[in-house]
C-alpha atoms as a PDB file:
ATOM      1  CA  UNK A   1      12.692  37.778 -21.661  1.00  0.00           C
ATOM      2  CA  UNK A   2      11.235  36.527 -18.129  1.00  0.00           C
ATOM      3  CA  UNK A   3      11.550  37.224 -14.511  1.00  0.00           C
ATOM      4  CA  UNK A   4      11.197  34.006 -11.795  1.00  0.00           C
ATOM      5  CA  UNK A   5      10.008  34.022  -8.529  1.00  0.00           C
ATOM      6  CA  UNK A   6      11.141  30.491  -6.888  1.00  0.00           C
ATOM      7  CA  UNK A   7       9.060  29.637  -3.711  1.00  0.00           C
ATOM      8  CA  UNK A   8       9.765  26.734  -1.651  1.00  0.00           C
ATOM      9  CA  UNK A   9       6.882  24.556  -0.468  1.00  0.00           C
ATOM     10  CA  UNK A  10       7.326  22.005   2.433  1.00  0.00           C
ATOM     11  CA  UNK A  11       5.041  19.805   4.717  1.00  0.00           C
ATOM     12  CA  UNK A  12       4.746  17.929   7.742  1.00  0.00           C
ATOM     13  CA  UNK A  13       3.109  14.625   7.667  1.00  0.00           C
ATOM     14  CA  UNK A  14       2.539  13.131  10.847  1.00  0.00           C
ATOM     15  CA  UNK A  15       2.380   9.016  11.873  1.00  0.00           C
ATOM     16  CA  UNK A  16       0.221   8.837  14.288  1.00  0.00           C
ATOM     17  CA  UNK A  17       3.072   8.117  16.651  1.00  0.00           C
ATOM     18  CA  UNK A  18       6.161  10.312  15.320  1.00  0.00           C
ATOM     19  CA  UNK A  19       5.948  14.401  14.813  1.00  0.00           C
ATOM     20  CA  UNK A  20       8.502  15.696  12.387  1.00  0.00           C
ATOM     21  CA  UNK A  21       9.417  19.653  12.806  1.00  0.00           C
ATOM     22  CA  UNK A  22      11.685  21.507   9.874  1.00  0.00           C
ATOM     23  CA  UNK A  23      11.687  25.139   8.421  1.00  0.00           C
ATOM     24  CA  UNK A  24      13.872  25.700   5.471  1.00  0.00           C
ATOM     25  CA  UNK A  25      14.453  29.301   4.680  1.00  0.00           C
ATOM     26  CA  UNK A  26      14.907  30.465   0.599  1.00  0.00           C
ATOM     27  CA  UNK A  27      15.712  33.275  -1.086  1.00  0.00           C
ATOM     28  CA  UNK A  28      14.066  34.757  -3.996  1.00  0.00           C
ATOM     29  CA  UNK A  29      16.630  36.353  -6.830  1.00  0.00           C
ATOM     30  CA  UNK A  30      15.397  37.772  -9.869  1.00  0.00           C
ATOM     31  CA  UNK A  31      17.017  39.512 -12.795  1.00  0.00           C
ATOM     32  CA  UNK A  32      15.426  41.958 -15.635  1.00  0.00           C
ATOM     33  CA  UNK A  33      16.650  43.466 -18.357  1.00  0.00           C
ATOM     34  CA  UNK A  34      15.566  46.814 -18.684  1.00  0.00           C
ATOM     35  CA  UNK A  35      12.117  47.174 -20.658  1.00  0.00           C
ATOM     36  CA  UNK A  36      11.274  43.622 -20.082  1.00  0.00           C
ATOM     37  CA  UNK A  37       7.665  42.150 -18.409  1.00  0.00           C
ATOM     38  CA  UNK A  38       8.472  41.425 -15.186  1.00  0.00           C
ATOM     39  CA  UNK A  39       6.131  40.581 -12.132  1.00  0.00           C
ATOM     40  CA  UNK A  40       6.294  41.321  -8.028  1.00  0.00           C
ATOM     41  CA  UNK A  41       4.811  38.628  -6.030  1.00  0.00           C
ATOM     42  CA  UNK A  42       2.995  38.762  -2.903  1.00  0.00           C
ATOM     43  CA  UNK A  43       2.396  35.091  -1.007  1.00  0.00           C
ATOM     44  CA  UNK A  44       0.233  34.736   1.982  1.00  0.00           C
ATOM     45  CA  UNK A  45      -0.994  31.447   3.498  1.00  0.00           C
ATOM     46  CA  UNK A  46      -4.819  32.426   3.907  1.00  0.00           C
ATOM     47  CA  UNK A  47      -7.768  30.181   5.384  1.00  0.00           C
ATOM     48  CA  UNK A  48     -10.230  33.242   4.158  1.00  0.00           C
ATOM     49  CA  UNK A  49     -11.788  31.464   0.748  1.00  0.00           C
ATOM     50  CA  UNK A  50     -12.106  34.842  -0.750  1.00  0.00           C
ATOM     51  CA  UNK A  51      -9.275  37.140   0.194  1.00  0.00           C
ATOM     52  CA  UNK A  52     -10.499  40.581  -0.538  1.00  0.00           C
ATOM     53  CA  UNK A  53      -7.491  42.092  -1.954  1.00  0.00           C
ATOM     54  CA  UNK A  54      -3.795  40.722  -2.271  1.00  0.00           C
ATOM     55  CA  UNK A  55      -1.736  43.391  -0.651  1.00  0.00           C
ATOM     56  CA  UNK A  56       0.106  43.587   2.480  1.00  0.00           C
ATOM     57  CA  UNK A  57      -0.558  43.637   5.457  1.00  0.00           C
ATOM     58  CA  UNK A  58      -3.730  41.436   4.732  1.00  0.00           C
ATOM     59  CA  UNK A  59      -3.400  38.151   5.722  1.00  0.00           C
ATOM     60  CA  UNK A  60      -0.062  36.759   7.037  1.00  0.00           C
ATOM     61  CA  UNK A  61       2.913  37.580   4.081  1.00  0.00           C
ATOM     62  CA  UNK A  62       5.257  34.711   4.013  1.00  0.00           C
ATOM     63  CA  UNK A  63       8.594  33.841   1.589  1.00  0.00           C
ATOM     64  CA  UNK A  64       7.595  29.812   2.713  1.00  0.00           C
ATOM     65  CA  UNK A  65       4.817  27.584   1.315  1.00  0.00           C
ATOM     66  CA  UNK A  66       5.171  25.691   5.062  1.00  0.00           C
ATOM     67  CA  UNK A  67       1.848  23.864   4.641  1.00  0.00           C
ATOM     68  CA  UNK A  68       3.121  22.741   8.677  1.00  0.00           C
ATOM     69  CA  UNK A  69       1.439  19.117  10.135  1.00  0.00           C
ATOM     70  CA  UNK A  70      -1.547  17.765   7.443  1.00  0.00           C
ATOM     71  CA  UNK A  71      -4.382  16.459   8.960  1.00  0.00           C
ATOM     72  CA  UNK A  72      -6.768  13.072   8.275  1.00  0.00           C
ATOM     73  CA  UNK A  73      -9.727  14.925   9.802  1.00  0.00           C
ATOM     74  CA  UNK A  74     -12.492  16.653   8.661  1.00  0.00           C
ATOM     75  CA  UNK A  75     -13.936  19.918  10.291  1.00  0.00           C
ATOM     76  CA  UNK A  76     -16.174  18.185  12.411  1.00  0.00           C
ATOM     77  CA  UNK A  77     -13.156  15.817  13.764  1.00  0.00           C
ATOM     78  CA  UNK A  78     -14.712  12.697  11.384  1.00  0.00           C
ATOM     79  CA  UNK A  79     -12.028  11.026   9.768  1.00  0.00           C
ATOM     80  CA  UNK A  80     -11.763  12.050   6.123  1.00  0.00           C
ATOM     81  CA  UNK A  81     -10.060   8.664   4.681  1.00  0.00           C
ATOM     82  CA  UNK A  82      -6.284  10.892   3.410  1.00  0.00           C
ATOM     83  CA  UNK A  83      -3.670  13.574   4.463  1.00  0.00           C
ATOM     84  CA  UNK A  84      -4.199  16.955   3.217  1.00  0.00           C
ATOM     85  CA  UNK A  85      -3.942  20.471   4.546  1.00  0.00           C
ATOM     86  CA  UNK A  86      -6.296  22.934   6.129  1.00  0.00           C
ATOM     87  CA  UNK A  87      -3.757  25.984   5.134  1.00  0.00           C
ATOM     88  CA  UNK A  88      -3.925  27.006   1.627  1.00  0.00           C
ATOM     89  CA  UNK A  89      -1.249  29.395  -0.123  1.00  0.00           C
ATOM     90  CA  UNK A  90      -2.097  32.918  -2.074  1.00  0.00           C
ATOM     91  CA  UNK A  91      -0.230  34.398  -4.737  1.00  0.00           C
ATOM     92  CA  UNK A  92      -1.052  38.038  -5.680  1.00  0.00           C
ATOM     93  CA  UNK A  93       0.626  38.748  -8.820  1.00  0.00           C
ATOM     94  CA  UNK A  94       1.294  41.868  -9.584  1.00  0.00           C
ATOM     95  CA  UNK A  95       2.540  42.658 -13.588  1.00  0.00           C
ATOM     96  CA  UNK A  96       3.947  45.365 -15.360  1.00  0.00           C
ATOM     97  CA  UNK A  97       4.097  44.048 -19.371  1.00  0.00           C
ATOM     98  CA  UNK A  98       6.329  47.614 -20.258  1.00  0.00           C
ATOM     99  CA  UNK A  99       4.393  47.003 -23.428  1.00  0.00           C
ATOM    100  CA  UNK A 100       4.748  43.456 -24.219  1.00  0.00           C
ATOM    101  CA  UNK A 101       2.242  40.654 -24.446  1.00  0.00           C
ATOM    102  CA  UNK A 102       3.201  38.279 -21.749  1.00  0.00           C
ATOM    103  CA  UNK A 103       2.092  35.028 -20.082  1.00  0.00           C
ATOM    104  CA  UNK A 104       2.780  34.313 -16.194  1.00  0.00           C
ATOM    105  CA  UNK A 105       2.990  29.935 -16.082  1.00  0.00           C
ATOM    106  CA  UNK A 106       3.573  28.156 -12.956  1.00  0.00           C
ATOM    107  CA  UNK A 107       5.958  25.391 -12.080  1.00  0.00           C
ATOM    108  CA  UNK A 108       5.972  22.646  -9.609  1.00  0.00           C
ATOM    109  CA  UNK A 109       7.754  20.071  -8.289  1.00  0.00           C
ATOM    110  CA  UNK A 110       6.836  16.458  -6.556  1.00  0.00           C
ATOM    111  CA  UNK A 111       6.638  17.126  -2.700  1.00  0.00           C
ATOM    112  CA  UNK A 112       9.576  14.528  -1.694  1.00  0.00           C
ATOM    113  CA  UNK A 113      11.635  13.899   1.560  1.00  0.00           C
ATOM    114  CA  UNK A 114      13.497  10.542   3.382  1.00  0.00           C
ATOM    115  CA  UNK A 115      13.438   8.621  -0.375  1.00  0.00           C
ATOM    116  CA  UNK A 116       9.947   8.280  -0.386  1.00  0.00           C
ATOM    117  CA  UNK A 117       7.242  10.974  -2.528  1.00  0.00           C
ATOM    118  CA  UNK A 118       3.506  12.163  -2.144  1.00  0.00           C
ATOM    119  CA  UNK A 119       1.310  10.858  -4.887  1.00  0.00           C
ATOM    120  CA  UNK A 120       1.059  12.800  -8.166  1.00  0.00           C
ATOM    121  CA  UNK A 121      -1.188  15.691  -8.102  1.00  0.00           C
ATOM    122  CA  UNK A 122      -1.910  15.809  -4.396  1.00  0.00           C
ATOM    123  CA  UNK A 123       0.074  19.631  -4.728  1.00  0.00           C
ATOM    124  CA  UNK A 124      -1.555  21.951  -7.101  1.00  0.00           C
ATOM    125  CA  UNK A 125      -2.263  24.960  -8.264  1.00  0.00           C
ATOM    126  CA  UNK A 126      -5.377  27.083  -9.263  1.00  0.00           C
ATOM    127  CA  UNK A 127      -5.171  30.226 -11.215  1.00  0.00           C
ATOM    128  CA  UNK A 128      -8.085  33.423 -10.158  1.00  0.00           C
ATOM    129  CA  UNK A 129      -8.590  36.680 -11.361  1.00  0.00           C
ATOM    130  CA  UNK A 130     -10.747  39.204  -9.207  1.00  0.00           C
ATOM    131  CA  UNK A 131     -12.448  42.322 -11.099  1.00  0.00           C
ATOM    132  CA  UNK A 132     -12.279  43.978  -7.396  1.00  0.00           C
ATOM    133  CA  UNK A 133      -8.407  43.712  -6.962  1.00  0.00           C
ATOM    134  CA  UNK A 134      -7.356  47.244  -6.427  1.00  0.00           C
ATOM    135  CA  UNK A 135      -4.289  48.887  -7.842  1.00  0.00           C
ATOM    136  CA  UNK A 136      -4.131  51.323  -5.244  1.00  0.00           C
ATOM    137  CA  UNK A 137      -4.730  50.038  -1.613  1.00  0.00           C
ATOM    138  CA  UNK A 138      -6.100  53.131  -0.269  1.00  0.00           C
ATOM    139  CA  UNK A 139      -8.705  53.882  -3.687  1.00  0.00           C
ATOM    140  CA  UNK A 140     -11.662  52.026  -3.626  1.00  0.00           C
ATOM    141  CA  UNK A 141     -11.911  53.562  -7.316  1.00  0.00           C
ATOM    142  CA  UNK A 142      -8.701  51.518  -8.820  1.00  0.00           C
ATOM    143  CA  UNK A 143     -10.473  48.476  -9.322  1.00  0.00           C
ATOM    144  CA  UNK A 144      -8.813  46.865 -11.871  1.00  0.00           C
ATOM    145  CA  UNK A 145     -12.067  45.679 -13.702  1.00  0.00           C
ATOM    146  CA  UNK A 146     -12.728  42.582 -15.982  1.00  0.00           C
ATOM    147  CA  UNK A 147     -10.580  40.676 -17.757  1.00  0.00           C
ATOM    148  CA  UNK A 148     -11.159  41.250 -21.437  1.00  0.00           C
ATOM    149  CA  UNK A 149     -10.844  39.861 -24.997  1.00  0.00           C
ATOM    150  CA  UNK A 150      -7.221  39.008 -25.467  1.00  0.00           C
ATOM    151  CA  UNK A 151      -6.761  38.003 -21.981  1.00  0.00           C
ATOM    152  CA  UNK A 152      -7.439  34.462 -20.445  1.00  0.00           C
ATOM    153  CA  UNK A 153      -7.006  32.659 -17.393  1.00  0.00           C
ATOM    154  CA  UNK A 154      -5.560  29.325 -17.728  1.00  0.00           C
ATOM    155  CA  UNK A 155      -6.287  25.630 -15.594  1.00  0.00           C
ATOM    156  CA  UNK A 156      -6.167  24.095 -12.321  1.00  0.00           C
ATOM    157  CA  UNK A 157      -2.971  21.675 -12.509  1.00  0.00           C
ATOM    158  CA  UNK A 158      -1.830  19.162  -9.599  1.00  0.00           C
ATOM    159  CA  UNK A 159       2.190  19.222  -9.409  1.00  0.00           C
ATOM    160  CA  UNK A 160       4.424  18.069 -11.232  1.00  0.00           C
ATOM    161  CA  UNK A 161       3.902  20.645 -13.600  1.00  0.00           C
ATOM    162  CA  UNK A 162       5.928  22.638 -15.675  1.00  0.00           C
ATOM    163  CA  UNK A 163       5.057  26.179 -17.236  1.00  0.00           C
ATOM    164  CA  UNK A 164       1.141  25.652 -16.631  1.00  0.00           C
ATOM    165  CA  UNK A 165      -0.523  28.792 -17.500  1.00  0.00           C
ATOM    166  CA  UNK A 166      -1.674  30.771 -14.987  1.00  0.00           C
ATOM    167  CA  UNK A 167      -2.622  33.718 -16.727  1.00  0.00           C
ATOM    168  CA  UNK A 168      -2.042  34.766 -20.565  1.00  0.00           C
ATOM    169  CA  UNK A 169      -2.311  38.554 -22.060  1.00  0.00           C
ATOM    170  CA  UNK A 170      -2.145  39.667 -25.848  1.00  0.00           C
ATOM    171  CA  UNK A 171      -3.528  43.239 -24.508  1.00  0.00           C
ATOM    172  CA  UNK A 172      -0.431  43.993 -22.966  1.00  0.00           C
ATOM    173  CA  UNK A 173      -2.278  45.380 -19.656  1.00  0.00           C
ATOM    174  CA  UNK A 174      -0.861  45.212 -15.937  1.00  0.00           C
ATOM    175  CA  UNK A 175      -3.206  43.253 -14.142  1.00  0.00           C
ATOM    176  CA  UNK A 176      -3.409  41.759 -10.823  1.00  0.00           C
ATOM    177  CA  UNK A 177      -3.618  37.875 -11.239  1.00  0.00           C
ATOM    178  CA  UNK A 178      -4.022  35.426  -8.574  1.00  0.00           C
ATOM    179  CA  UNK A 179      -2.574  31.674  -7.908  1.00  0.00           C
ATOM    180  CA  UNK A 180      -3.666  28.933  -4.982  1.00  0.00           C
ATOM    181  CA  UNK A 181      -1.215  26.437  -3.966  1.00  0.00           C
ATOM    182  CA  UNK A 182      -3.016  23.879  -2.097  1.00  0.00           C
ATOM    183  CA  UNK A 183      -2.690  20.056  -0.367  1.00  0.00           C
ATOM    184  CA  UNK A 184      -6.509  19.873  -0.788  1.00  0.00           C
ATOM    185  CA  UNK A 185      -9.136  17.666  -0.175  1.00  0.00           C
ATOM    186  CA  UNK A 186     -12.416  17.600  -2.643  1.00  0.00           C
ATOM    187  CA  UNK A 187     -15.242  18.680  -0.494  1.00  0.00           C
ATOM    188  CA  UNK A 188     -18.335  16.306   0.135  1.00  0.00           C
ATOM    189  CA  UNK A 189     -19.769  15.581  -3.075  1.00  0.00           C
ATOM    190  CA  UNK A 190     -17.372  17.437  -4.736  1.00  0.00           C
ATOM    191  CA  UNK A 191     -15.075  17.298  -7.718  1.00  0.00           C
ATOM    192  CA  UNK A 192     -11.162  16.589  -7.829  1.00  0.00           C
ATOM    193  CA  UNK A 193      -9.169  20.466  -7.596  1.00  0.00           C
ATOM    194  CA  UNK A 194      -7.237  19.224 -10.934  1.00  0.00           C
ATOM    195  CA  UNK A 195      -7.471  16.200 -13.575  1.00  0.00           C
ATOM    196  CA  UNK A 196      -4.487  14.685 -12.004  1.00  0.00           C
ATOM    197  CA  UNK A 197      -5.311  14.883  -8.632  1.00  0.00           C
ATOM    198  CA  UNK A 198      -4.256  11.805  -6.195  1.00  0.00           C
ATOM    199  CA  UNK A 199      -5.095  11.627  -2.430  1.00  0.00           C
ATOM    200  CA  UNK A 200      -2.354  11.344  -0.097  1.00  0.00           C
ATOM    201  CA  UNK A 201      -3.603   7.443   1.734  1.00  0.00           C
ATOM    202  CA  UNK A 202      -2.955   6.949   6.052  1.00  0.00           C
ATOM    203  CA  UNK A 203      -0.546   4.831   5.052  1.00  0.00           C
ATOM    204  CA  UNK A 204       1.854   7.003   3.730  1.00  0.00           C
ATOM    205  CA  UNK A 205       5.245   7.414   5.138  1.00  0.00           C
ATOM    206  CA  UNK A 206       5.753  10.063   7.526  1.00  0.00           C
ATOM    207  CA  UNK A 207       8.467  12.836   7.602  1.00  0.00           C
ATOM    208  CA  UNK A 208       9.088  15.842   5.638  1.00  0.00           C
ATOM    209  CA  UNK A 209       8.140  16.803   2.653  1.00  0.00           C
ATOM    210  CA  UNK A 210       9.392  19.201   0.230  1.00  0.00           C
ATOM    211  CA  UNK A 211       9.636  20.902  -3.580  1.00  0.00           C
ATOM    212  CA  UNK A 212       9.368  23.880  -5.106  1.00  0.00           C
ATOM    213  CA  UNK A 213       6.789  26.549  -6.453  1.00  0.00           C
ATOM    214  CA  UNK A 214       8.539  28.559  -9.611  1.00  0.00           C
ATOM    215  CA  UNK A 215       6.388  31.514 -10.797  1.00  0.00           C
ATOM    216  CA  UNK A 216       7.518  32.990 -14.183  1.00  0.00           C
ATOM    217  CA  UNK A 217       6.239  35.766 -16.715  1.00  0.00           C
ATOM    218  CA  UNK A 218       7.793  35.794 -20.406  1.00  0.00           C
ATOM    219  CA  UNK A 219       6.902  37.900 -23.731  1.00  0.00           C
ATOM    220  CA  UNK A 220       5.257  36.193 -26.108  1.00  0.00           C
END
């Protein structure tokens, strides 16, 4: 018993002679049996680090990870050594368990285009959960509070991936979960986004690149 949401995710990456300009439109099917967990999926691409709630119309709404032309420059035009993205995607995950215990996993694919692929990890996901995320758009009182025992968030995981756990619940509650889809760079000093993660070098090939985003809940 599940319900998919299938997102596609494409880049640019620019030589520093050759631009490369595609859009490739999706669709996104789902079917439920009756009295099954099922989710509704709300994707924005966001460069606010803290969104403050994931319904529409904040942010830009999209049906397109289109992470557009990646950059090899900092914010302060230095070069930063790799390709990555200053857009990030947002996921607000809306469930409705009609009673079951559920889990919502993730799936990615490699980024690929022209025969060639980006490295291993340089796509990824990271799963969030906000106490502040309001049922109701218009109540500042339907917060949906904290997460509690029974309910878990599950690990940052660079693509490919298949069925990483974004969020797991043996309360059976709706809750509002959250997922980033990123082409990140770690931050000065910082720490790798996931355990797998790879840096896209200068060197790599340019073109377009793309894969695929799958978002899934199941009973368990």
């Amino acid at each position: 018993m599940k319900k998919t949401l299938i997102f596609a995710a494409m880049i640019v990456l620019l030589s520093m002679v050759c631009a490369y300009a595609n859009s490739v439109p999706f669709d996104v099917k789902a079917k439920v049996p009756d009295g099954t967990p099922e989710i509704i999926v709300y994707l924005y691409w966001l460069t606010d680090p803290n969104p403050p709630n994931p319904w529409p119309p904040y942010g830009t709404l999209t049906e397109e990870m289109d992470f557009g032309e990646l950059t090899h420059l900092d914010d302060q035009g230095n070069e930063a050594g790799q390709w990555y993205s200053m857009k990030y995607f947002f996921a607000g995950i809306f469930s409705a368990s009609f009673g079951h215990n559920y889990q919502v996993t993730s799936t990615t694919t490699n980024l690929v285009g022209g025969g060639y692929q980006l490295p291993d990890g340089s796509f990824g996901m990271v799963p969030g959960y906000s106490a502040d995320d309001l049922w109701d758009p218009h109540n500042p009182q339907s917060k949906q509070g904290p997460a509690i025992y029974g309910e878990s968030l599950g690990g940052s995981k660079g693509a490919p991936h298949t069925n990483a756990k974004i969020w797991t619940s043996n309360t059976a509650r709706n809750r509002i979960i959250r997922a980033f889809y990123s082409i990140p760079r770690p931050k000065e000093g910082g720490y790798p986004p996931w355990s797998n993660y790879n840096q896209i070098p200068l060197d790599q090939h340019s073109g377009n690149y793309a894969g695929t985003a799958t978002i899934t809940i199941t009973a368990i």
